[in-house]
Protein backbone atom coordinates (compact mmCIF):
# COMPACT_ATOMS: atom_id res chain seq x y z
CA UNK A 1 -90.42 257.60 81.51
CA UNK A 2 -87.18 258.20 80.03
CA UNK A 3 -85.64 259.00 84.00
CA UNK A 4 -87.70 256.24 85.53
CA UNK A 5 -85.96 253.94 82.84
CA UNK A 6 -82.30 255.37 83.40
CA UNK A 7 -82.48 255.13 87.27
CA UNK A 8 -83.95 251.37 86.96
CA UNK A 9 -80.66 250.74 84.66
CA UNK A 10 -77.62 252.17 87.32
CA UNK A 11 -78.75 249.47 90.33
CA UNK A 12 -79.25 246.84 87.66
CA UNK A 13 -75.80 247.31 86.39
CA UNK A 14 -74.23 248.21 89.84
CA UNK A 15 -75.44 244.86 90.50
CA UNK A 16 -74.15 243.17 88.04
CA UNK A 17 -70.61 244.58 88.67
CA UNK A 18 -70.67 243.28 92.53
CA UNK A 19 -71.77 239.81 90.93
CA UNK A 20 -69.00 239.24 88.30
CA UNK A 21 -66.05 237.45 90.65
CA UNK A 22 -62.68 239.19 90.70
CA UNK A 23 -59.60 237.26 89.36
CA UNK A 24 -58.05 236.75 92.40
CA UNK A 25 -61.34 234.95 93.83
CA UNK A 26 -61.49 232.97 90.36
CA UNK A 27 -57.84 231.82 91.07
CA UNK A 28 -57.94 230.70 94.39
CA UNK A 29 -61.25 228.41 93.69
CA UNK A 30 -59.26 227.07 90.56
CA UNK A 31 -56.06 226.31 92.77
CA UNK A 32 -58.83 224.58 95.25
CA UNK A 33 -59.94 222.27 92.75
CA UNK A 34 -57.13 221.43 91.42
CA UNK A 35 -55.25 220.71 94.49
CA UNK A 36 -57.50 217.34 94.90
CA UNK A 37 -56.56 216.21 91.67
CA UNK A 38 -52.93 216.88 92.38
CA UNK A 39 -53.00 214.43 95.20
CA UNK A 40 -54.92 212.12 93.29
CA UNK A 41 -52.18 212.35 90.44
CA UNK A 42 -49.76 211.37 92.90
CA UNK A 43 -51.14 208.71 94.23
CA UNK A 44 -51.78 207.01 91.24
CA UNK A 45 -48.38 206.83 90.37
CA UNK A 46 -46.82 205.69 93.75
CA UNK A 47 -49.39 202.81 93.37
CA UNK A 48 -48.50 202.10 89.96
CA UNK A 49 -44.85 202.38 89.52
CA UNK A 50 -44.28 199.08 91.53
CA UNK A 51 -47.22 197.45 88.86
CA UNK A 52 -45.28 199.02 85.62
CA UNK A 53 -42.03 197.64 87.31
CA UNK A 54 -43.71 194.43 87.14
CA UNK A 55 -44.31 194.10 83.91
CA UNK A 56 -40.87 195.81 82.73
CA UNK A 57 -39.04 193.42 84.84
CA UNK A 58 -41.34 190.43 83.40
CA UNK A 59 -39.79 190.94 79.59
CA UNK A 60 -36.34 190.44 80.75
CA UNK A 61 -33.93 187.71 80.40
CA UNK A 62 -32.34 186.44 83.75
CA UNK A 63 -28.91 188.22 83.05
CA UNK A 64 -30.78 191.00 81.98
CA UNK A 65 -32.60 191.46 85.78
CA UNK A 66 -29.67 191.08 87.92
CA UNK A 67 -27.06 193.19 85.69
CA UNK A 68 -29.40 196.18 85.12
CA UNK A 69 -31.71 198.20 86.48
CA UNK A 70 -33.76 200.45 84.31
CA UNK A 71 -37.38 200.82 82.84
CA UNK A 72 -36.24 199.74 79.31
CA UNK A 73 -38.54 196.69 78.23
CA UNK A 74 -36.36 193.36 77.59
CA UNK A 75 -35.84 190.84 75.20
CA UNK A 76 -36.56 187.36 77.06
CA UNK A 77 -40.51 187.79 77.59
CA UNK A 78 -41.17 184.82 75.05
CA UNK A 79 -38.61 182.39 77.08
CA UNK A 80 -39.78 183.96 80.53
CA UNK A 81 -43.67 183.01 79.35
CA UNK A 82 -42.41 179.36 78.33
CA UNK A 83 -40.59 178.44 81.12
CA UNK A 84 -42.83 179.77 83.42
CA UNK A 85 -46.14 177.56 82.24
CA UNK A 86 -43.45 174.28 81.83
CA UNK A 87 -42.39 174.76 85.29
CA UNK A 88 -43.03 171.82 87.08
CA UNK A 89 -44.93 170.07 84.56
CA UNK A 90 -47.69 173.19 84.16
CA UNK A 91 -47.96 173.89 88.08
CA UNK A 92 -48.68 177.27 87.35
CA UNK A 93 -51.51 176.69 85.50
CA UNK A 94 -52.71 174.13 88.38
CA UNK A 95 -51.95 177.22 90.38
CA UNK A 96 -54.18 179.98 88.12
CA UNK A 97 -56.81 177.18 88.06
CA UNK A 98 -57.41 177.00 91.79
CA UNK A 99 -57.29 180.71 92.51
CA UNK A 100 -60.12 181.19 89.68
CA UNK A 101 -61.86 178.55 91.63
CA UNK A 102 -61.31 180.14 94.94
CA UNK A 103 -62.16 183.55 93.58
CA UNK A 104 -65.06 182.98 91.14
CA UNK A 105 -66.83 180.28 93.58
CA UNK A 106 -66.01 182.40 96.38
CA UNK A 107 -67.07 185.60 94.97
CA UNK A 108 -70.19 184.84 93.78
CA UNK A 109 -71.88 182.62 96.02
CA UNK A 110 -70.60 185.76 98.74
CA UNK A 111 -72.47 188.11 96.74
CA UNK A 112 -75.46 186.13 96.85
CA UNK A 113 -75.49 185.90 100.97
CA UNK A 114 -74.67 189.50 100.92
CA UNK A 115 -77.42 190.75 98.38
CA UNK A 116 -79.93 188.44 100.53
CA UNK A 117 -78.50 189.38 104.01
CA UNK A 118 -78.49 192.95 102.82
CA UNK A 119 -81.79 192.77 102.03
CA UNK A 120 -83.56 191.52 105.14
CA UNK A 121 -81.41 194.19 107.14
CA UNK A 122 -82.48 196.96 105.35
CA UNK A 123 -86.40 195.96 104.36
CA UNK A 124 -87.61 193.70 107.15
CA UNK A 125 -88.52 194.58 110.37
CA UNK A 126 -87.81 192.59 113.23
CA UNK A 127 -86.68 191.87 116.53
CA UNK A 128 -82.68 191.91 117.05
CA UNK A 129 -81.92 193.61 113.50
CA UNK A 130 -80.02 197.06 115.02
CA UNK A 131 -77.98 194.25 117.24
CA UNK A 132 -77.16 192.35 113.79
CA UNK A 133 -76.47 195.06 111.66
CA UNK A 134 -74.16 196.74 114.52
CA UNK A 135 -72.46 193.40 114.84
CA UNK A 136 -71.37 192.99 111.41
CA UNK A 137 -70.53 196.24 111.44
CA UNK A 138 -67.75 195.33 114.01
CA UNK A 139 -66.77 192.46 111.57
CA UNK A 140 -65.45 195.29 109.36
CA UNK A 141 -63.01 196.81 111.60
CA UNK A 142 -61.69 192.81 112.38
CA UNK A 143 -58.82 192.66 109.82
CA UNK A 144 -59.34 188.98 108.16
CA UNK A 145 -55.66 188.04 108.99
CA UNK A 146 -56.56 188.21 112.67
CA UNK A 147 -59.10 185.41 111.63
CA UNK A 148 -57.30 183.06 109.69
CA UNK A 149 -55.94 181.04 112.53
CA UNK A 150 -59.07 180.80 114.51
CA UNK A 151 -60.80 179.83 111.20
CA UNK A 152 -58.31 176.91 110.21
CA UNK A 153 -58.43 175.38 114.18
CA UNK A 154 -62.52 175.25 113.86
CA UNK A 155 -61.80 174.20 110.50
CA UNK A 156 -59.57 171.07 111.96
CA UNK A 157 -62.33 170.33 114.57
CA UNK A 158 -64.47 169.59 112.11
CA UNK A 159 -62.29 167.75 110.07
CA UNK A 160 -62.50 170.10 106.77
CA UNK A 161 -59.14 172.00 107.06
CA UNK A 162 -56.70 170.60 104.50
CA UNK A 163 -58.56 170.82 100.90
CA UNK A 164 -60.26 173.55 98.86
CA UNK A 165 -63.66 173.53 101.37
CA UNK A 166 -61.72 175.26 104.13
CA UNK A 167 -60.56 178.16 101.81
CA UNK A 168 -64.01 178.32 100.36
CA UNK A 169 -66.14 178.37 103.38
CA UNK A 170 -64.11 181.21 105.02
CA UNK A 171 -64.91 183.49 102.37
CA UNK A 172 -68.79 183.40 101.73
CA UNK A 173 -69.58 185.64 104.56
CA UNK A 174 -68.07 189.25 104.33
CA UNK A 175 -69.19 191.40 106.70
CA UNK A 176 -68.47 194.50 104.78
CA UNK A 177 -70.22 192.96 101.72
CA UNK A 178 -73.54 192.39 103.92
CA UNK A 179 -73.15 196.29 104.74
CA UNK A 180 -72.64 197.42 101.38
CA UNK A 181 -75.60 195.50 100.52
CA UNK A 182 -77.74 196.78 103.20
CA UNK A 183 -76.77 200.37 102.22
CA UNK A 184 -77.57 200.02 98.51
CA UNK A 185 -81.01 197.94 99.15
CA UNK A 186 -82.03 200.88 101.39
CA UNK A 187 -81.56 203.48 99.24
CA UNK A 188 -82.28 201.58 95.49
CA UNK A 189 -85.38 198.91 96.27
CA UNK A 190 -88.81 201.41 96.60
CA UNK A 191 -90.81 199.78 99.34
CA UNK A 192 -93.92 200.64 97.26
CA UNK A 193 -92.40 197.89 94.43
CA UNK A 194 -92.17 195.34 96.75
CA UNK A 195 -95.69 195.81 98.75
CA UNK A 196 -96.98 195.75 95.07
CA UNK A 197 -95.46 191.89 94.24
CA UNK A 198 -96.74 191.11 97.62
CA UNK A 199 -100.58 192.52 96.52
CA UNK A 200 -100.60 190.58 93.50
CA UNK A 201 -99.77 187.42 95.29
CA UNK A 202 -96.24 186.73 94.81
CA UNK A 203 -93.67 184.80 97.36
CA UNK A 204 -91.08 186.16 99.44
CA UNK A 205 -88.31 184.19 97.31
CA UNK A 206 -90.10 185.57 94.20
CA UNK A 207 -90.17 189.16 95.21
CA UNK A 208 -86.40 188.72 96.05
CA UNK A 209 -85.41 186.96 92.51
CA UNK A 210 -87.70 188.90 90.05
CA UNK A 211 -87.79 192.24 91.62
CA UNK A 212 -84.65 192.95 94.27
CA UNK A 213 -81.83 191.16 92.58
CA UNK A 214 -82.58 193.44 89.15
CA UNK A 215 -82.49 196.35 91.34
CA UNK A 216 -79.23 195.22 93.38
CA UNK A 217 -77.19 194.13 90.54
CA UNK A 218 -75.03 197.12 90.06
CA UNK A 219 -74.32 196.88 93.93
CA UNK A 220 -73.67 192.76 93.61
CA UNK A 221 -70.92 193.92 91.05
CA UNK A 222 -69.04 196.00 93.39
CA UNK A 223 -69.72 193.01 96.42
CA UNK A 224 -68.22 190.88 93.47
CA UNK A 225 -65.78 192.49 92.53
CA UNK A 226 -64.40 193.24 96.05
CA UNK A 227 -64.52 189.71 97.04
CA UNK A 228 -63.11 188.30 93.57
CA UNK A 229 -60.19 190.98 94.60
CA UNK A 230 -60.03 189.75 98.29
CA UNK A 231 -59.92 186.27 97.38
CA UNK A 232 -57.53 186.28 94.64
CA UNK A 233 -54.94 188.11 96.32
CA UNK A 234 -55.72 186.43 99.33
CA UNK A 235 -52.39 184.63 100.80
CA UNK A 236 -52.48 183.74 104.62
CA UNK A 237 -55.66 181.71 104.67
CA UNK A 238 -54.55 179.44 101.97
CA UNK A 239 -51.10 179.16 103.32
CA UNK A 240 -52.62 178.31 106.34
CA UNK A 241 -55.57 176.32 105.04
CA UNK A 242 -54.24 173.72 102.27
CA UNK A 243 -51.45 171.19 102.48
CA UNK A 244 -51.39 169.87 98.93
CA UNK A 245 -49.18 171.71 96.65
CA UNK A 246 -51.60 170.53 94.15
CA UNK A 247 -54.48 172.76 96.04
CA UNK A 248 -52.55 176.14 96.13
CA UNK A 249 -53.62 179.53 94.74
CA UNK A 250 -51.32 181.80 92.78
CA UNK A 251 -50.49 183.63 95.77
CA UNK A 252 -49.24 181.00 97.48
CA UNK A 253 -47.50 179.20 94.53
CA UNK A 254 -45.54 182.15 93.40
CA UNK A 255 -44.43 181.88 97.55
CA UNK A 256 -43.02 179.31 96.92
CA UNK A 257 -41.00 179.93 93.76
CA UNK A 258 -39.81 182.58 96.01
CA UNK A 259 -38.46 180.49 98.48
CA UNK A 260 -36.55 178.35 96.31
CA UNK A 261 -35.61 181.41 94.51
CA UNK A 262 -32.62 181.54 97.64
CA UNK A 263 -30.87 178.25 96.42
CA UNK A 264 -31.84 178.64 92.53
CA UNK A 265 -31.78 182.36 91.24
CA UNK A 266 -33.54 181.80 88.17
CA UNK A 267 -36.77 181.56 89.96
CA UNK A 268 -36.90 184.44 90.87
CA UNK A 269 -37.77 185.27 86.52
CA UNK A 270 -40.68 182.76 86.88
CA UNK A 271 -41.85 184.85 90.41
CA UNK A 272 -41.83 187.91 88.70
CA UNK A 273 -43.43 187.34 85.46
CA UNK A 274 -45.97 185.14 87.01
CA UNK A 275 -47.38 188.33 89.23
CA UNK A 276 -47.26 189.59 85.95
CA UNK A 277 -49.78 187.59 84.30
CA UNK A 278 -51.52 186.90 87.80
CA UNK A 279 -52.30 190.57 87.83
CA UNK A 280 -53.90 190.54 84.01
CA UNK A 281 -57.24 188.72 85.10
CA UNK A 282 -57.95 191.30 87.85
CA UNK A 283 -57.47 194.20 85.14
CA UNK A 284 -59.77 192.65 82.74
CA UNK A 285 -62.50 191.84 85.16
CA UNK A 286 -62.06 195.70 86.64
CA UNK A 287 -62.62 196.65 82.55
CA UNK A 288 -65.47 194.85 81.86
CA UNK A 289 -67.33 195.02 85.27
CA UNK A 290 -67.40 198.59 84.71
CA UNK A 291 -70.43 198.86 81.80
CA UNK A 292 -72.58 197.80 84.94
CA UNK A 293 -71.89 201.14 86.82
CA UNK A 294 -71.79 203.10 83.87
CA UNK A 295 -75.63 201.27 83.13
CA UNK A 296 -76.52 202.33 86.39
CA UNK A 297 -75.55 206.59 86.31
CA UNK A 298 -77.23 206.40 82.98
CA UNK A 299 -80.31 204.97 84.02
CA UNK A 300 -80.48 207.34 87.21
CA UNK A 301 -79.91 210.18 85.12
CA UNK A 302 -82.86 208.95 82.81
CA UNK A 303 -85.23 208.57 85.96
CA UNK A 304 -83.82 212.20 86.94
């Protein structure tokens, strides 16, 4: 017994010799995974220095921004902040105003075509659906700035171009939000779940509202959030679009401080430290979007 039990013991420990990795092996999958991260690191801060220059540059009084150039905070943030919400008469409010318009209105009635559009792609069965799905797919590769000029001469045609409808209308369909959609509602809605409303007697619409839109809502907040993005950054359709000053979005306003910036320097303060604050919305909609997505790993894992 005593032999039996010693020669069992040798392969079992042989074996686990050949399974404990060797240093070198351990090293080169650590160096692997970091490399990734590396990369990541560096991108990061290529896309934020310009952002942190931003702000910097925001807090400084005009002689301070055109005598020096460092990434020392100023002292004129206070007087930047006044003069730039005083400037003609609160324009920039006007301005903030109409892009939150553009960009909430925008965003969420998109969402809801998306969700819906989605939806039927990925659920119902019928004839032409490949052909539709495949042609919105080909809407993604289209960049939008190809568009904007066809868009604003079908706009004129119909005698809507010129006012807030013709930047609105533009941006409820997004073909890559209709894809998104589709991919989320095929993997996330159970067909069993909806064939069950459908037993018990409920409508179409009520199937959708009651049982799909719960389901889709942490994939409506990244459709929202990517059209909320789109559209609030968005300059060459409302450039194109609107003719009243009184109409224009941020990006368009702080265009135009820009361009008078040539003949008055000082503008070029009220330009920088408006991107400032234009950029604070986005960050705190990117903050508190987020609970959704961390709502919806949480409940997978519970469902693991």
């Amino acid at each position: 017994m005593t032999a039996t039990t010693a020669a069992t013991a040798v392969p079992a420990s042989t074996t686990a010799g050949r399974a404990r990795p060797s240093g070198r092996t351990s090293g080169r999958m650590s160096w692997g995974a970091a490399i990734p991260t590396v990369i990541l690191v560096i991108g990061a801060i290529y896309c934020l220095i310009p952002v942190i220059w931003v702000f910097i540059a925001s807090t400084k009084s005009r002689g301070e921004l055109f005598t020096t150039f460092s990434f020392a905070p100023g002292s004129g943030l206070w007087q930047n902040l006044g003069d730039l919400f005083s400037y003609g008469g609160g324009q920039f409010g006007s301005w903030a105003a109409n892009s939150l318009l553009y960009a909430g209105v925008g965003g969420v009635v998109s969402t809801l075509v998306s969700a819906a559009a989605g939806y039927a792609l990925a659920k119902f069965d019928f004839r032409g659906r490949d052909l539709i799905f495949y042609s919105i797919l080909g809407g993604v590769l289209i960049p939008g700035i190809t568009l904007a000029v066809p868009q604003y001469l079908l706009l004129s045609e119909l005698g809507l171009a010129g006012g807030p409808i013709s930047v609105l209308l533009p941006s409820i369909i997004s073909p890559f939000g209709i894809y998104l959609s589709r991919v989320f509602a095929a993997s996330a809605i159970p067909t069993d779940i909806l064939e069950a409303g459908r037993i018990d007697g409920a409508s179409e619409w009520r199937v959708f509202r009651l049982i799909v839109l719960p389901i889709m809502v942490p994939g409506m907040v990244t459709v929202f959030l990517l059209q909320f993005v789109g559209i609030w950054n968005n300059f060459l359709l409302p450039f194109v679009m609107l003719s009243d000053q009184g109409d224009y979005p941020l990006t368009v306003g702080l265009y135009t401080l820009l361009a008078k910036g040539s003949g008055s320097p000082a503008l070029y303060s009220l330009a920088i430290i408006g991107a400032a604050v234009s950029i604070i919305p986005l960050i705190c909609l990117v903050l508190f979007l987020q609970r959704f997505w961390r709502l919806d790993l949480i409940s997978g894992g519970l469902k693991g």
